[in-house]
C-alpha atoms as a PDB file:
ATOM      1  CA  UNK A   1       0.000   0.000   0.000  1.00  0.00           C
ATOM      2  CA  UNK A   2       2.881   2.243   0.798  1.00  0.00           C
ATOM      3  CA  UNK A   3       4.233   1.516  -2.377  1.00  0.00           C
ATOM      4  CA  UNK A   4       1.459   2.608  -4.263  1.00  0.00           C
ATOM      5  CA  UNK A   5       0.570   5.684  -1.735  1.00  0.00           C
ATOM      6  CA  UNK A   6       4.417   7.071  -2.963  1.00  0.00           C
ATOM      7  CA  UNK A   7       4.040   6.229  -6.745  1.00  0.00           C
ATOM      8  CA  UNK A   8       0.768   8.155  -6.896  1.00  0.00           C
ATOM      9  CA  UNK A   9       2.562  11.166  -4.916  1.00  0.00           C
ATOM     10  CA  UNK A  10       5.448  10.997  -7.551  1.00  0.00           C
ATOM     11  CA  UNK A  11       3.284  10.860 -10.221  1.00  0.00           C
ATOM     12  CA  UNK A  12       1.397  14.036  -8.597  1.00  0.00           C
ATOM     13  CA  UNK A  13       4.757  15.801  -8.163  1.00  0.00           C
ATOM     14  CA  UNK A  14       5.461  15.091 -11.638  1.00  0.00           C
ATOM     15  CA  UNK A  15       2.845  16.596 -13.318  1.00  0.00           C
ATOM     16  CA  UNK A  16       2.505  19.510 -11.323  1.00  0.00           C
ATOM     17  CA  UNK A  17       6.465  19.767 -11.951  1.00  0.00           C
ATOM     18  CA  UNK A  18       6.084  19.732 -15.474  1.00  0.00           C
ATOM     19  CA  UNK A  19       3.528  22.469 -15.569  1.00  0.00           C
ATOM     20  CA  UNK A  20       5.884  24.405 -13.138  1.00  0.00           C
ATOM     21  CA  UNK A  21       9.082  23.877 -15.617  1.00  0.00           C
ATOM     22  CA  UNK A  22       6.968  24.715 -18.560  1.00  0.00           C
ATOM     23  CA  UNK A  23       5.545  28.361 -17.157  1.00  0.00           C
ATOM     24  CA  UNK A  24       8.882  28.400 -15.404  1.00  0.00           C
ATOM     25  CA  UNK A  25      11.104  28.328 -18.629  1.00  0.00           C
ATOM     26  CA  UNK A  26       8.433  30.767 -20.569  1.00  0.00           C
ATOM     27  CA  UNK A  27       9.315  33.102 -18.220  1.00  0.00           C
ATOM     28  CA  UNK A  28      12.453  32.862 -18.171  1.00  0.00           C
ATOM     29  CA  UNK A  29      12.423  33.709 -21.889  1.00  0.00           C
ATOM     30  CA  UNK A  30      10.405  36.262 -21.734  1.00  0.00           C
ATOM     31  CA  UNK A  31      13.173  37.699 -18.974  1.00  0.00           C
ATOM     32  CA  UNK A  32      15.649  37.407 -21.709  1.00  0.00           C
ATOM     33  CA  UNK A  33      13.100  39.374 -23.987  1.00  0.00           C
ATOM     34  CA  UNK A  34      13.231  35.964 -26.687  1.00  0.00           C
ATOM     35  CA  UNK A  35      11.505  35.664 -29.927  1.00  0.00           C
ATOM     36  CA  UNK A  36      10.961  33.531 -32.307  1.00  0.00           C
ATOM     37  CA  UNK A  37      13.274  31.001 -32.986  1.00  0.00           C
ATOM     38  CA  UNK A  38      15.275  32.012 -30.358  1.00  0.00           C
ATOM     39  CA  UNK A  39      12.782  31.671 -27.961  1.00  0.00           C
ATOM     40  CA  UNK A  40      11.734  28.154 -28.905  1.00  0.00           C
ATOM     41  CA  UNK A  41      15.427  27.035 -29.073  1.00  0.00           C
ATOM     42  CA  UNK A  42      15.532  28.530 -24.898  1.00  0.00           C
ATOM     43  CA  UNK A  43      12.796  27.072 -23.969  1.00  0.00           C
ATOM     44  CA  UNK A  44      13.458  23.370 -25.512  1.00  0.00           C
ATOM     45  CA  UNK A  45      16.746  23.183 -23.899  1.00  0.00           C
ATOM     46  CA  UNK A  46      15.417  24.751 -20.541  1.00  0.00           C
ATOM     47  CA  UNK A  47      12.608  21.929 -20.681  1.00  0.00           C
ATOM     48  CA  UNK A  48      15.076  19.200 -21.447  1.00  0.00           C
ATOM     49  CA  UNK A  49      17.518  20.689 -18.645  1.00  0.00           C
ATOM     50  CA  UNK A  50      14.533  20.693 -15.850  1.00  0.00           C
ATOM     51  CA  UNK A  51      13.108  17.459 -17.267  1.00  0.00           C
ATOM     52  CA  UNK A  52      16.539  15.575 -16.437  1.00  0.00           C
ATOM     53  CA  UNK A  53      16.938  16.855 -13.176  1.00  0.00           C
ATOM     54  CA  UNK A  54      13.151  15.785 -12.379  1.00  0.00           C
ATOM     55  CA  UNK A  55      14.509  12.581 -13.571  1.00  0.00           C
ATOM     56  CA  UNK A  56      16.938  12.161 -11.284  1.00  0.00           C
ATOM     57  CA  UNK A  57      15.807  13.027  -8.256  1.00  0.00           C
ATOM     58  CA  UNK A  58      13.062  10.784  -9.526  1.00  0.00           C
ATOM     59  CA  UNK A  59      15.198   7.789  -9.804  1.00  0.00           C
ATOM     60  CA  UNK A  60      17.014   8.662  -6.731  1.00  0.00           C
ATOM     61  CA  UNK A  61      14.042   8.260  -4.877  1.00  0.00           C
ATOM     62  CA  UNK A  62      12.985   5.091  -6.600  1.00  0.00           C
ATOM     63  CA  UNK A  63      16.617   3.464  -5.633  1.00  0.00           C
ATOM     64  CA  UNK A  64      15.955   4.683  -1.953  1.00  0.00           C
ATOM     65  CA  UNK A  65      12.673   2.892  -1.667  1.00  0.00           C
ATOM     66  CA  UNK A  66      14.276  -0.344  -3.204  1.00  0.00           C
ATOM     67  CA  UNK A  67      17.219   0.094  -0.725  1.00  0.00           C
ATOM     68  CA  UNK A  68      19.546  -0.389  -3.349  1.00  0.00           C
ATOM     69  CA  UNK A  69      22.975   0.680  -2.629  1.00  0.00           C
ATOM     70  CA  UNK A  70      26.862   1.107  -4.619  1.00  0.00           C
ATOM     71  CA  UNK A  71      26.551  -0.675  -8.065  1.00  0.00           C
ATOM     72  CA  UNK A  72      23.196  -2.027  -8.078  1.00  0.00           C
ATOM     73  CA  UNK A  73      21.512   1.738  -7.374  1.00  0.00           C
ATOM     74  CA  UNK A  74      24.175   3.406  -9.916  1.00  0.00           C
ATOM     75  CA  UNK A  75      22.812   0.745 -12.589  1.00  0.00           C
ATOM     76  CA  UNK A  76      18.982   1.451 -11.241  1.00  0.00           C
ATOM     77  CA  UNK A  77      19.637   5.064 -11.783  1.00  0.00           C
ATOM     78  CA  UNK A  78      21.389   5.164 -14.705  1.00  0.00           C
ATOM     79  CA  UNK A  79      18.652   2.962 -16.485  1.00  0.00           C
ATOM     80  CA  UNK A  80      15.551   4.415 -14.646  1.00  0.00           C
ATOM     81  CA  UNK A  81      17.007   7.925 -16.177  1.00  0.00           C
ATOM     82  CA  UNK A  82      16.858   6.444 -19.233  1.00  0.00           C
ATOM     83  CA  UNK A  83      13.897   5.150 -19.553  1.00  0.00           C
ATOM     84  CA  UNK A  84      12.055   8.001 -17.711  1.00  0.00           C
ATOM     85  CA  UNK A  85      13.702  10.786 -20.462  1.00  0.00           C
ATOM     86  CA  UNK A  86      12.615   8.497 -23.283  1.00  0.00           C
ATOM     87  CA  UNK A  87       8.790   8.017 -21.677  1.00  0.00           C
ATOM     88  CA  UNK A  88       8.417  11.868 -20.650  1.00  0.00           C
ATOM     89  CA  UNK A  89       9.682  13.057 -24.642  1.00  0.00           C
ATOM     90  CA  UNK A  90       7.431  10.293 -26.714  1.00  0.00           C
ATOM     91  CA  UNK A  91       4.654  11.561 -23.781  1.00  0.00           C
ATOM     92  CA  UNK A  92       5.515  15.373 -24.932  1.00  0.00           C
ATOM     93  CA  UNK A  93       5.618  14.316 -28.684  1.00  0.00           C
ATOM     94  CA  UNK A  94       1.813  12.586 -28.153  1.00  0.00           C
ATOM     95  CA  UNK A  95       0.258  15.357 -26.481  1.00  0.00           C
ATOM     96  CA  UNK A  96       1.913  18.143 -29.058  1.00  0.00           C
ATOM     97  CA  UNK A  97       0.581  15.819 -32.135  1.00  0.00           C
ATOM     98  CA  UNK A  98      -2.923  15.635 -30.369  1.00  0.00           C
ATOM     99  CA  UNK A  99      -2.607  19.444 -30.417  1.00  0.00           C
ATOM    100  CA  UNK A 100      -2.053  19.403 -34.395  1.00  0.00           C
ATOM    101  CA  UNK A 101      -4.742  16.968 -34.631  1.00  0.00           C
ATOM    102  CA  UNK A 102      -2.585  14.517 -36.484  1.00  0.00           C
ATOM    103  CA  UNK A 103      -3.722  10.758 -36.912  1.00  0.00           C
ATOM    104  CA  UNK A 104      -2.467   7.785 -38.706  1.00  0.00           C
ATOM    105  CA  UNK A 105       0.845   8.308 -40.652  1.00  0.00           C
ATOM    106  CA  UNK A 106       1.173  12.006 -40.044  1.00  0.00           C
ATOM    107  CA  UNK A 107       1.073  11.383 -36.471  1.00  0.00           C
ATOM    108  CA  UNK A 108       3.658   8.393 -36.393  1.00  0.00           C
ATOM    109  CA  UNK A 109       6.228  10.424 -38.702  1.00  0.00           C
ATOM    110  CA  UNK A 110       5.631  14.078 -36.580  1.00  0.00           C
ATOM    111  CA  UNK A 111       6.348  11.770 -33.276  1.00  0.00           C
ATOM    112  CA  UNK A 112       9.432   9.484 -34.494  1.00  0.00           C
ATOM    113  CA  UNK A 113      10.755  12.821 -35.946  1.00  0.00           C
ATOM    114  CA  UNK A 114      10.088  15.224 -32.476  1.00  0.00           C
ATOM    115  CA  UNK A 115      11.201  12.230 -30.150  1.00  0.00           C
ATOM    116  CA  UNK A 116      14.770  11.940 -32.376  1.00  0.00           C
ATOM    117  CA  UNK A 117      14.874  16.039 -32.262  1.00  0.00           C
ATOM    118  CA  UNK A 118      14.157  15.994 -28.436  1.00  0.00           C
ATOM    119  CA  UNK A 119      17.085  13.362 -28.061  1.00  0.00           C
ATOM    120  CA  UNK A 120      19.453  15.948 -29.173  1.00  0.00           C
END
């Protein structure tokens, strides 16, 4: 029960976190007085900055529930970080594509193509 309790409040954290980096980097643009491309280029690499470091603490949590410790938790982390940066950009990629209304092909080849430009 605990278990599930703490992956709710992560996932909770999470989204509220991604919100927060999102308004967060948009304002740090508009700081900077950005436009245009510019702007977009700041705020994708202030997203992908913020995202990793969610990541990470995220995983470092994860390891510290599973007790791991030395090799094993460097492994769990290293993967978990992974895996979590490659779920949270194909999640981004879905949710912009639902925004364009894309289906079918278009929405497979605008996806494959923003998850490979998010990797970057």
């Amino acid at each position: 029960m605990k278990k599930i309790i703490f992956a709710l409040v992560v996932l909770f954290l999470a989204s509220q976190t991604a919100y927060a980096v999102e308004a967060s980097c948009d304002t740090k643009a508009a700081e900077k007085k950005l436009a245009g491309a510019a702007k977009n280029s700041f705020i994708k690499k202030c997203e992908k900055d913020t995202n990793v470091n969610v990541a990470k603490a995220d995983c470092d949590a994860k390891a510290a529930e599973k007790k791991l410790a030395g090799a094993a938790k460097n492994s769990f982390i290293k993967k978990c970080e992974k895996d979590t940066d490659v779920n949270v950009t194909k999640a981004d990629c879905d949710a912009k594509a639902a925004e364009k209304k894309l289906k079918g092909a278009a929405k497979n080849s605008f996806t494959k193509k923003c998850v490979t430009d998010a990797s970057k």
